[in-house]
N, C-alpha and C. Protein backbone atom coordinates (compact mmCIF):
# COMPACT_ATOMS: atom_id res chain seq x y z
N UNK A 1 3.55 -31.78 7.53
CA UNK A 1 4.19 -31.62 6.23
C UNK A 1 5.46 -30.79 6.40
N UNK A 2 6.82 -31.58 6.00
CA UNK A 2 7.95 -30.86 6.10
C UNK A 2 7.86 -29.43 4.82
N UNK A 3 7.90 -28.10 5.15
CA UNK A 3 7.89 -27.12 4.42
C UNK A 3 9.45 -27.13 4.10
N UNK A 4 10.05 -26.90 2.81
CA UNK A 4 11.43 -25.99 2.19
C UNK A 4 11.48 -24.91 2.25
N UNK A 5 12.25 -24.19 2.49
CA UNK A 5 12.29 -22.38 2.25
C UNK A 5 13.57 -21.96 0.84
N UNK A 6 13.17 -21.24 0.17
CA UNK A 6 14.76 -20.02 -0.46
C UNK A 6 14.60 -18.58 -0.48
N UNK A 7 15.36 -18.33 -0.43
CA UNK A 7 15.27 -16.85 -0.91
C UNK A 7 15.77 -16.69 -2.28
N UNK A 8 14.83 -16.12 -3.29
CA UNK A 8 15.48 -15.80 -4.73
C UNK A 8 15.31 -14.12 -4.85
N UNK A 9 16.52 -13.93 -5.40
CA UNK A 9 16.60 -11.89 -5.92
C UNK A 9 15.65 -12.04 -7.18
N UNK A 10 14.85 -11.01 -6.93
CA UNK A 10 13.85 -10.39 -8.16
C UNK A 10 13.85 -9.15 -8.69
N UNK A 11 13.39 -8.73 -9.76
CA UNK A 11 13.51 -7.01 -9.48
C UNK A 11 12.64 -6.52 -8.73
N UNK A 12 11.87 -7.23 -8.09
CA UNK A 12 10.49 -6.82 -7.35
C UNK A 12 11.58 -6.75 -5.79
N UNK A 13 12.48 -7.50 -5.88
CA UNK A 13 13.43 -7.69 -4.42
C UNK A 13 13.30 -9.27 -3.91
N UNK A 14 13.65 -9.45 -2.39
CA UNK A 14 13.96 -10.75 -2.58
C UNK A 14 12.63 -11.44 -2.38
N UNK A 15 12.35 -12.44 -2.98
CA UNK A 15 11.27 -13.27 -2.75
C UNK A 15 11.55 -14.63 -1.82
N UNK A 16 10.25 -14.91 -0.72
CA UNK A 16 10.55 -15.93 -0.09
C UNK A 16 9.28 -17.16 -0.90
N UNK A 17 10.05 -18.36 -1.51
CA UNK A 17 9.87 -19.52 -2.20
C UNK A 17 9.54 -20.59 -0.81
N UNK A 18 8.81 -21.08 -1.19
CA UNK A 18 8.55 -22.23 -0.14
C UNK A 18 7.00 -23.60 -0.91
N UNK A 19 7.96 -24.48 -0.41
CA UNK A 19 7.02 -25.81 -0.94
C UNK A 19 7.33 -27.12 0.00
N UNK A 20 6.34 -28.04 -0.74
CA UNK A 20 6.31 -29.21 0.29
C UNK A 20 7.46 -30.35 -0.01
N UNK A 21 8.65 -29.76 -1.11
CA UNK A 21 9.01 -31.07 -2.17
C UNK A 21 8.21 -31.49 -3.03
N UNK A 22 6.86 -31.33 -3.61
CA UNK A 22 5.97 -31.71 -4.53
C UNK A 22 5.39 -30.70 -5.08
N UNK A 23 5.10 -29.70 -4.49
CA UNK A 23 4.72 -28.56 -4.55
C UNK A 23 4.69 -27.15 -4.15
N UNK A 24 4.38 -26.02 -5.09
CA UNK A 24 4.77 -24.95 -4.40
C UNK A 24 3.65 -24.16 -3.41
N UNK A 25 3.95 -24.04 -2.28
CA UNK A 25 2.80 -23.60 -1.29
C UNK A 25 3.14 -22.28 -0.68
N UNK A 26 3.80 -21.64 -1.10
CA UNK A 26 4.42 -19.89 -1.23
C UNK A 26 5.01 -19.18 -2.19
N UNK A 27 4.72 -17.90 -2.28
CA UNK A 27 6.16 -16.94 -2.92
C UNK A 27 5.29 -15.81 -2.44
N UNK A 28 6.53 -15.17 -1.99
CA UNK A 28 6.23 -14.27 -1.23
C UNK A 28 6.98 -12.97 -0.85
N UNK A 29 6.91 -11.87 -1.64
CA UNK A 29 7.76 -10.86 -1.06
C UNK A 29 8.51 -10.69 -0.30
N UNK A 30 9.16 -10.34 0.62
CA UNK A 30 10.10 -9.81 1.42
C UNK A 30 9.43 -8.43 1.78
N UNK A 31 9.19 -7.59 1.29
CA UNK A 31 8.30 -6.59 1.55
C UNK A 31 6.72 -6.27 1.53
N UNK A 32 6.38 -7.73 1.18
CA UNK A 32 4.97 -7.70 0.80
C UNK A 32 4.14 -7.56 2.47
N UNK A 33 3.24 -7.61 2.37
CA UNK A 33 2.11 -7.19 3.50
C UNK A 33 1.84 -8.32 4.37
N UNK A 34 2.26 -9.35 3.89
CA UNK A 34 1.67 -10.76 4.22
C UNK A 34 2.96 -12.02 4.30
N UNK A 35 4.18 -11.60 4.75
CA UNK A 35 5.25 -12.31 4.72
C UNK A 35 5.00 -13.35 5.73
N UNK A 36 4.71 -14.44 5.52
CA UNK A 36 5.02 -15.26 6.77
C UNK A 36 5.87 -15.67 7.28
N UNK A 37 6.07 -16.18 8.69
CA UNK A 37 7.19 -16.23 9.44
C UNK A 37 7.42 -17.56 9.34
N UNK A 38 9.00 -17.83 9.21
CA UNK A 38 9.74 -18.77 9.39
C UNK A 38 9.56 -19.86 9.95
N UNK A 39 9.06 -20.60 10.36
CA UNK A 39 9.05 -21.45 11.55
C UNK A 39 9.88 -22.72 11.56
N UNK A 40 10.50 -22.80 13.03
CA UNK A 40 12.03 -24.04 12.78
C UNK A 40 11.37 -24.72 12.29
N UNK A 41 10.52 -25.63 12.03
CA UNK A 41 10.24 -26.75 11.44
C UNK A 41 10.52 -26.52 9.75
N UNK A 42 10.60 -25.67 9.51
CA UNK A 42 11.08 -25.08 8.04
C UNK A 42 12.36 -25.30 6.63
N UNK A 43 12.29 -26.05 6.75
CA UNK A 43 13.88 -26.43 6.18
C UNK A 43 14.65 -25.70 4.84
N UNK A 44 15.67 -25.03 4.99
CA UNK A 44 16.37 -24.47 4.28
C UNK A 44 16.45 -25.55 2.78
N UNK A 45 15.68 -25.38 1.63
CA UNK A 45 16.02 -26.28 0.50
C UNK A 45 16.74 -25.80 -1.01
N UNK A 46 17.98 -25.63 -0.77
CA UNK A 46 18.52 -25.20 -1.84
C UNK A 46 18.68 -26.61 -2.87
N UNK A 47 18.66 -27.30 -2.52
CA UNK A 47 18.42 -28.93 -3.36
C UNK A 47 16.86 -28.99 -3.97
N UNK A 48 15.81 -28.50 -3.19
CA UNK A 48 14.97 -28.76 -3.75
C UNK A 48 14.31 -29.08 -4.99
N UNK A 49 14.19 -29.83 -5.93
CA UNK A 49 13.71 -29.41 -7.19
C UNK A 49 12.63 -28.68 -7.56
N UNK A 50 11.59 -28.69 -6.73
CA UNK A 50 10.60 -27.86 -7.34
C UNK A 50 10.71 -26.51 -6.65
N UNK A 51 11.66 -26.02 -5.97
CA UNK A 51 11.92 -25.12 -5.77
C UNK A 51 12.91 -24.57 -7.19
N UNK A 52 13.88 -25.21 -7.18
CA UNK A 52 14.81 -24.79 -7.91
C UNK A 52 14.11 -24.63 -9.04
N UNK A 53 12.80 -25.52 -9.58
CA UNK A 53 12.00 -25.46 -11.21
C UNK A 53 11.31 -23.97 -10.64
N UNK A 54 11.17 -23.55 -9.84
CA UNK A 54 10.31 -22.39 -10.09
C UNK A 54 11.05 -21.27 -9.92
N UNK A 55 12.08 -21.14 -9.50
CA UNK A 55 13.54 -19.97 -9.27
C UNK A 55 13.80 -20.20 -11.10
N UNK A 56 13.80 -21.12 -11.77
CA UNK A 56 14.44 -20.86 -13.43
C UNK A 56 13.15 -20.31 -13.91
N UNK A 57 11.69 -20.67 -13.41
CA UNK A 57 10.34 -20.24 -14.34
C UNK A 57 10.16 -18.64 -13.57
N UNK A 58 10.82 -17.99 -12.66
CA UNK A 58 10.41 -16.93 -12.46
C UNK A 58 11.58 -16.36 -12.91
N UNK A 59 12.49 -16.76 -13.02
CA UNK A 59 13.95 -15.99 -13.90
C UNK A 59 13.56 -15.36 -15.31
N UNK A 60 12.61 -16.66 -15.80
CA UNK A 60 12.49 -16.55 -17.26
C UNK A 60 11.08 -15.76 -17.58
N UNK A 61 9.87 -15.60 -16.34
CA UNK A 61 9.02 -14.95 -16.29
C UNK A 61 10.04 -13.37 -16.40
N UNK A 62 10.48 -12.73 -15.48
CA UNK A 62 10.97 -11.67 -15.25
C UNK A 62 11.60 -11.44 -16.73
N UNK A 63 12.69 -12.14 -17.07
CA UNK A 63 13.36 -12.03 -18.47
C UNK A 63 12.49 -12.00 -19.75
N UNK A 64 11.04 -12.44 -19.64
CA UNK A 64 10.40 -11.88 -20.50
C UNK A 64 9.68 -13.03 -21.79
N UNK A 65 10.68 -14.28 -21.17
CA UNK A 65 10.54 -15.54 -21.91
C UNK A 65 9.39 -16.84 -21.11
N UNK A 66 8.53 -16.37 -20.48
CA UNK A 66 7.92 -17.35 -19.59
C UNK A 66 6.92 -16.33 -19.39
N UNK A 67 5.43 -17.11 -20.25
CA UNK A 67 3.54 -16.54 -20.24
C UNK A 67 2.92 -17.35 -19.36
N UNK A 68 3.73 -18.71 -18.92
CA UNK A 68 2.50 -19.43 -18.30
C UNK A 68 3.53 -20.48 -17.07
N UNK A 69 3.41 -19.99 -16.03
CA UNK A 69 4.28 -21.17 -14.91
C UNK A 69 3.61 -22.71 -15.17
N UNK A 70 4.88 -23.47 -15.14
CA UNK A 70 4.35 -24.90 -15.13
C UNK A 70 4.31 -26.08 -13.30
N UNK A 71 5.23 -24.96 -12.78
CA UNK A 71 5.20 -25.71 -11.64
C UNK A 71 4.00 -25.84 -10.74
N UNK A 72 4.36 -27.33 -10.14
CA UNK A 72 2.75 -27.58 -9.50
C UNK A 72 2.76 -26.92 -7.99
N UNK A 73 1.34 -26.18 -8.09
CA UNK A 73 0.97 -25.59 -6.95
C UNK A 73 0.29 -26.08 -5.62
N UNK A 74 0.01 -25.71 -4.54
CA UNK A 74 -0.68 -26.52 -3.27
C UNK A 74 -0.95 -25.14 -2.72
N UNK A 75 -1.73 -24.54 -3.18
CA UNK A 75 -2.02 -23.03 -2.17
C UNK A 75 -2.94 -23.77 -1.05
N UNK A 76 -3.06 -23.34 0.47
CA UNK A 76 -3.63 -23.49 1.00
C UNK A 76 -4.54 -22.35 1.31
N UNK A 77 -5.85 -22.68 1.44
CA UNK A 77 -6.59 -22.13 1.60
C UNK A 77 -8.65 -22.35 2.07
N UNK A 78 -8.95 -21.44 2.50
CA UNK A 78 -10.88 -21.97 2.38
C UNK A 78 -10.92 -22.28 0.98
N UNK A 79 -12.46 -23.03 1.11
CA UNK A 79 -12.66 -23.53 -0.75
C UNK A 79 -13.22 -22.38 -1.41
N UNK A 80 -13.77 -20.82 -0.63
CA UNK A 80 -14.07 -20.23 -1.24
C UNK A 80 -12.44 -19.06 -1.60
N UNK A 81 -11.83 -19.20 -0.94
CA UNK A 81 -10.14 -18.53 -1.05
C UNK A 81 -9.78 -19.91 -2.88
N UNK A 82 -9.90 -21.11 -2.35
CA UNK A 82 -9.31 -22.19 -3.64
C UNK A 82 -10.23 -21.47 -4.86
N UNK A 83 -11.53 -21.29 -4.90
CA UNK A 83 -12.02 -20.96 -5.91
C UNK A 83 -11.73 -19.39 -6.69
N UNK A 84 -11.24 -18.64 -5.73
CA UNK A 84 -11.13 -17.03 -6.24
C UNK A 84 -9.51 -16.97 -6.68
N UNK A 85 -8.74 -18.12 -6.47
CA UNK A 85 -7.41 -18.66 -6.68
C UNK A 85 -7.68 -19.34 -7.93
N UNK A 86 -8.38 -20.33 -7.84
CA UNK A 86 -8.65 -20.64 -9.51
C UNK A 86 -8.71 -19.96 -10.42
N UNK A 87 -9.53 -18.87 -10.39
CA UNK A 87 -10.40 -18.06 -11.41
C UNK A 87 -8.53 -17.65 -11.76
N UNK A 88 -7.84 -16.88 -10.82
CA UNK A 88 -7.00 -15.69 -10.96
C UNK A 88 -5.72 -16.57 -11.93
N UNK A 89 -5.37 -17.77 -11.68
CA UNK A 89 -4.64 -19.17 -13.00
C UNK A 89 -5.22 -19.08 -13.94
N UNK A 90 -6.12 -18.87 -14.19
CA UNK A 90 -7.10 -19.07 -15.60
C UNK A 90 -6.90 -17.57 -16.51
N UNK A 91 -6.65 -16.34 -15.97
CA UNK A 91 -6.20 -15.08 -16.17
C UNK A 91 -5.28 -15.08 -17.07
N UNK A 92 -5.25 -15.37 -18.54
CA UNK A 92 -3.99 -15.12 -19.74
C UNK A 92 -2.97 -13.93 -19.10
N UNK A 93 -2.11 -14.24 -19.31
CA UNK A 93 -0.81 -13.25 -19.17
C UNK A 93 -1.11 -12.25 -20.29
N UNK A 94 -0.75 -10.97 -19.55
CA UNK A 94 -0.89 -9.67 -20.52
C UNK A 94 -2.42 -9.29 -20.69
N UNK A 95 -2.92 -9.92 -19.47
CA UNK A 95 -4.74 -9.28 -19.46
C UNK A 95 -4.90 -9.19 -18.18
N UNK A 96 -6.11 -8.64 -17.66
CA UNK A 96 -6.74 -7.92 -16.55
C UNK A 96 -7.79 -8.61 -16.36
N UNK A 97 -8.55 -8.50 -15.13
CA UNK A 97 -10.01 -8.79 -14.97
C UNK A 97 -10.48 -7.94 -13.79
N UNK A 98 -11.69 -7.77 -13.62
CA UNK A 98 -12.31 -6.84 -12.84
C UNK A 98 -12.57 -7.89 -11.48
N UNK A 99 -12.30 -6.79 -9.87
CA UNK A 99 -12.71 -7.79 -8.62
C UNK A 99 -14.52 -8.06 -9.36
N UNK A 100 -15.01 -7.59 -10.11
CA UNK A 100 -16.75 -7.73 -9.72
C UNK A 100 -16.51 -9.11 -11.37
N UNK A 101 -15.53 -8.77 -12.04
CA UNK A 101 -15.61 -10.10 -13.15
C UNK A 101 -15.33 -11.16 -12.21
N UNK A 102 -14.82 -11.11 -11.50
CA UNK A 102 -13.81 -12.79 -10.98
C UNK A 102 -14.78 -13.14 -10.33
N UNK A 103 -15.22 -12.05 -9.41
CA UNK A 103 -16.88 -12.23 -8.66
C UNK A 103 -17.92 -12.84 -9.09
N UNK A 104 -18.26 -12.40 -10.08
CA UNK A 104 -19.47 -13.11 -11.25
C UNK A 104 -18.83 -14.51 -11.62
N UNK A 105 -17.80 -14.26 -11.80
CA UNK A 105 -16.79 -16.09 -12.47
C UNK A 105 -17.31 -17.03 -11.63
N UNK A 106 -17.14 -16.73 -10.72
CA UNK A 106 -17.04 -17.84 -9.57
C UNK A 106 -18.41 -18.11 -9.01
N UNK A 107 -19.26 -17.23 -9.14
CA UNK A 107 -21.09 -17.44 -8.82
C UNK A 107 -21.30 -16.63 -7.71
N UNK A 108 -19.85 -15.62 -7.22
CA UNK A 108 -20.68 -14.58 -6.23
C UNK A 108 -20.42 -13.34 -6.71
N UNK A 109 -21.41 -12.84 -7.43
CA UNK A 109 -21.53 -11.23 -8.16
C UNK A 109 -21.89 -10.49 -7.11
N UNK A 110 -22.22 -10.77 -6.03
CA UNK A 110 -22.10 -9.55 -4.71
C UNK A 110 -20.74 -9.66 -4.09
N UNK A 111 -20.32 -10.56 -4.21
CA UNK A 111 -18.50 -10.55 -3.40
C UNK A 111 -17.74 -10.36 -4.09
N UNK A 112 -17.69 -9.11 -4.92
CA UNK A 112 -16.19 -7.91 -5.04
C UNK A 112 -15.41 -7.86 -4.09
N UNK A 113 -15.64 -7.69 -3.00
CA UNK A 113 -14.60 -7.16 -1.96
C UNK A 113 -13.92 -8.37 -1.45
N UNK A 114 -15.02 -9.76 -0.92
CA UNK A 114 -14.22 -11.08 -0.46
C UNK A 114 -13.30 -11.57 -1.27
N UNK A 115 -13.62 -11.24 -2.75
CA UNK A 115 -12.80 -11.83 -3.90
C UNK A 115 -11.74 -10.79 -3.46
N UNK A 116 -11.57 -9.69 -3.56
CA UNK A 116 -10.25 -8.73 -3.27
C UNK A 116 -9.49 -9.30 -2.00
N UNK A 117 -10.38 -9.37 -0.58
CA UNK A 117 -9.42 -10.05 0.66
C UNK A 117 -9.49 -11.46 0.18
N UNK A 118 -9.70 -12.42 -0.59
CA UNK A 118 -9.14 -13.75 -0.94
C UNK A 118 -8.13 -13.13 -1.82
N UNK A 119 -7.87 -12.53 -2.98
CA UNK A 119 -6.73 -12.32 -3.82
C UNK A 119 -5.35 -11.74 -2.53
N UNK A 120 -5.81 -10.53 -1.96
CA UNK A 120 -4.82 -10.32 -1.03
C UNK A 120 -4.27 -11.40 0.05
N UNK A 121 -5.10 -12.03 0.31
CA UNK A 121 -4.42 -13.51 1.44
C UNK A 121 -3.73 -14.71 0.20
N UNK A 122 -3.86 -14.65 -1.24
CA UNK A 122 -2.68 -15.62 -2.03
C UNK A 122 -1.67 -15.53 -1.80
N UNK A 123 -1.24 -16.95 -1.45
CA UNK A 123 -0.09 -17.55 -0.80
C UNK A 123 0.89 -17.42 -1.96
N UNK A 124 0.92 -17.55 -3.17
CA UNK A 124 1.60 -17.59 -4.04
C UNK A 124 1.68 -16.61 -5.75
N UNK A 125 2.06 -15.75 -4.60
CA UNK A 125 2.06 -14.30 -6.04
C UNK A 125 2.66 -14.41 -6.77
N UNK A 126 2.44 -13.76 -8.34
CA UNK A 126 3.56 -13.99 -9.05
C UNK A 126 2.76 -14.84 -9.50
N UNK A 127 2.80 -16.25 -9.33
CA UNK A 127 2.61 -17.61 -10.27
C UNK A 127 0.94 -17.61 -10.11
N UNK A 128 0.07 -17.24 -8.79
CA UNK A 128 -1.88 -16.95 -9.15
C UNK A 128 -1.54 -15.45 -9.19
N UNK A 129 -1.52 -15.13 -10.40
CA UNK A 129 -1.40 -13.84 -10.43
C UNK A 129 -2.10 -12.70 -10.02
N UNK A 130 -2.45 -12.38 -8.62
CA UNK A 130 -3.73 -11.64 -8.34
C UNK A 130 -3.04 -10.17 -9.23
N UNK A 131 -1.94 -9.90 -9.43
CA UNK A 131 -2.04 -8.84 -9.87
C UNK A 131 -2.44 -8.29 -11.10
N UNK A 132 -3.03 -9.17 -11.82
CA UNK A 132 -3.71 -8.86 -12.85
C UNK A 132 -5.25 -9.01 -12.50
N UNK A 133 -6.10 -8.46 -10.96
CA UNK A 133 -6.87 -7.60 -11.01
C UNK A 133 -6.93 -6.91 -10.75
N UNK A 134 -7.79 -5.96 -11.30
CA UNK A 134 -8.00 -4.24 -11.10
C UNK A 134 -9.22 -3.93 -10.57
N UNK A 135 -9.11 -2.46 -9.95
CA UNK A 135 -10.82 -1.91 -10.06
C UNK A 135 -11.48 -1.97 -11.36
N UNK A 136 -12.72 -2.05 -11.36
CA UNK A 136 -13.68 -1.56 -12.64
C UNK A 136 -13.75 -0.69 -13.32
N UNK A 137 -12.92 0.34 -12.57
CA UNK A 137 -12.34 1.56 -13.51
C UNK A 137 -11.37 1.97 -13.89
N UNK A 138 -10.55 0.35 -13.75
CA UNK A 138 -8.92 0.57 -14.32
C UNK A 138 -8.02 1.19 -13.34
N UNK A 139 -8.16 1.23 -11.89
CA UNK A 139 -7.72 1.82 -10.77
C UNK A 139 -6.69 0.39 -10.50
N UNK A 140 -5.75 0.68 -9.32
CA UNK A 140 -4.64 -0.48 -9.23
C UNK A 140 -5.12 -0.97 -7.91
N UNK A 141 -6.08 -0.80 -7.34
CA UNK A 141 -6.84 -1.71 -6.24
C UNK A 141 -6.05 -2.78 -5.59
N UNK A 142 -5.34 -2.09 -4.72
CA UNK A 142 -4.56 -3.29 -3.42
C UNK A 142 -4.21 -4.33 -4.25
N UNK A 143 -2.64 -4.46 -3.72
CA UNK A 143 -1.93 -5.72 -3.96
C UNK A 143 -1.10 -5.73 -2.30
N UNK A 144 -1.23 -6.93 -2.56
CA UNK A 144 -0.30 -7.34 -1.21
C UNK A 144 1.05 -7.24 -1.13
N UNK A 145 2.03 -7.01 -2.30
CA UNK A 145 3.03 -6.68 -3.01
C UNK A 145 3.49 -5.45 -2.72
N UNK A 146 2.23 -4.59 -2.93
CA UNK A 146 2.32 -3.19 -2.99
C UNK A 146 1.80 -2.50 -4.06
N UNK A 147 1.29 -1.41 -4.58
CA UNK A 147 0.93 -1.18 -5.86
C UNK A 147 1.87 -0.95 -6.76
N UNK A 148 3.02 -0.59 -6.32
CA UNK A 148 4.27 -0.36 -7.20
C UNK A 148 4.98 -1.66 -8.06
N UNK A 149 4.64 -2.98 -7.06
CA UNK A 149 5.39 -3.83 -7.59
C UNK A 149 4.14 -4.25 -8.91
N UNK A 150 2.77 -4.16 -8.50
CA UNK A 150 2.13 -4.75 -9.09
C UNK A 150 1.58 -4.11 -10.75
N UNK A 151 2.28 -2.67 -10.73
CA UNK A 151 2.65 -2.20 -11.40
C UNK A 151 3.43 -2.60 -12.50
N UNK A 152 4.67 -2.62 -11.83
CA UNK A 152 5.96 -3.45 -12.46
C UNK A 152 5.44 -4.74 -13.26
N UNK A 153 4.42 -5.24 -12.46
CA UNK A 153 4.30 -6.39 -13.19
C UNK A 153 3.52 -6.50 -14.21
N UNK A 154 2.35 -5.40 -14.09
CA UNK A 154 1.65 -5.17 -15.27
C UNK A 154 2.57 -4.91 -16.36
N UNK A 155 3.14 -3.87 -16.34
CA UNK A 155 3.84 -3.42 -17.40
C UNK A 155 4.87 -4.53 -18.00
N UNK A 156 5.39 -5.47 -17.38
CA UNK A 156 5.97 -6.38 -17.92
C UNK A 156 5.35 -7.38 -18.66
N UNK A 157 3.70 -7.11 -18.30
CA UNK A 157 3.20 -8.58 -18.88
C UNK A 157 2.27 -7.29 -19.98
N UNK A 158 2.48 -6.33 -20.33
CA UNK A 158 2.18 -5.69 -21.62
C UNK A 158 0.93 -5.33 -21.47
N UNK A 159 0.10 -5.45 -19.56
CA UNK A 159 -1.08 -5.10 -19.72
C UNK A 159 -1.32 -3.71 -19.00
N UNK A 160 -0.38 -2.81 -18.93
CA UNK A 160 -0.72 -1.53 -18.70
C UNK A 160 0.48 -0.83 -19.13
């Protein structure tokens, strides 16, 4: 599968965008924990369209006018990573959920923590929003982002 790459400026800093031409299968910090590397097979896509549709839906996320991304996603992942990725799309903008709620969501109420290292390995932050989970006690519990950005983002989406 030929991958696209961009770089778009955020206030979070620059984000690396990447998809297949059909879909988006990254976004990804620049400073985040989990940047993946380049690889030549990679193609620079400033033409892209579904790149370019998700550089205007995160413009307009950030600006304050965009609750719900429409662009289509392709996270790769295990089916138990696809399922703890589901739950975190289903997450209304401007709300929270607990690692032990998403846990119970999905049918494993003992995997708090796998649900936390599946949210931290999402390929596509920002749009599966892991950062709208928290600890159970309202604590900011690891983001791959950083806690600062994920911060930022709470507060933008009116839930802290």
């Amino acid at each position: 599968m030929t991958k696209y790459y961009q770089w778009h400026q955020s206030p979070l800093g620059e984000l690396l965008l990447a998809g297949s031409g059909e879909a988006i299968t990254d976004v990804h910090l620049r400073a985040g924990k989990y940047l993946p590397e380049i690889r030549p097979a990679w193609v620079p896509g400033p033409h892209d369209a579904v790149l370019n549709q998700l550089r205007r839906e995160l413009d307009d996320y950030f600006a304050g006018r965009l609750h719900r991304f429409g662009v289509a996603l392709a996270a790769q992942g295990t089916a138990f990573q696809q399922q703890a990725w589901a739950f975190l799309a289903a997450i209304p903008f401007g709300e929270t959920r607990s690692y032990r709620q998403q846990a119970c969501a999905i049918g494993r109420p003992n995997a708090a923590r796998a649900v936390g290292a599946a949210n931290g390995r999402n390929p596509i932050g920002i749009v599966l929003p892991c950062h709208r989970v928290i600890g159970a006690d309202g604590s900011m519990a690891g983001y791959a982002g950083g806690i600062e950005s994920k911060k930022f983002l709470l507060k933008l989406e009116g839930a802290l």
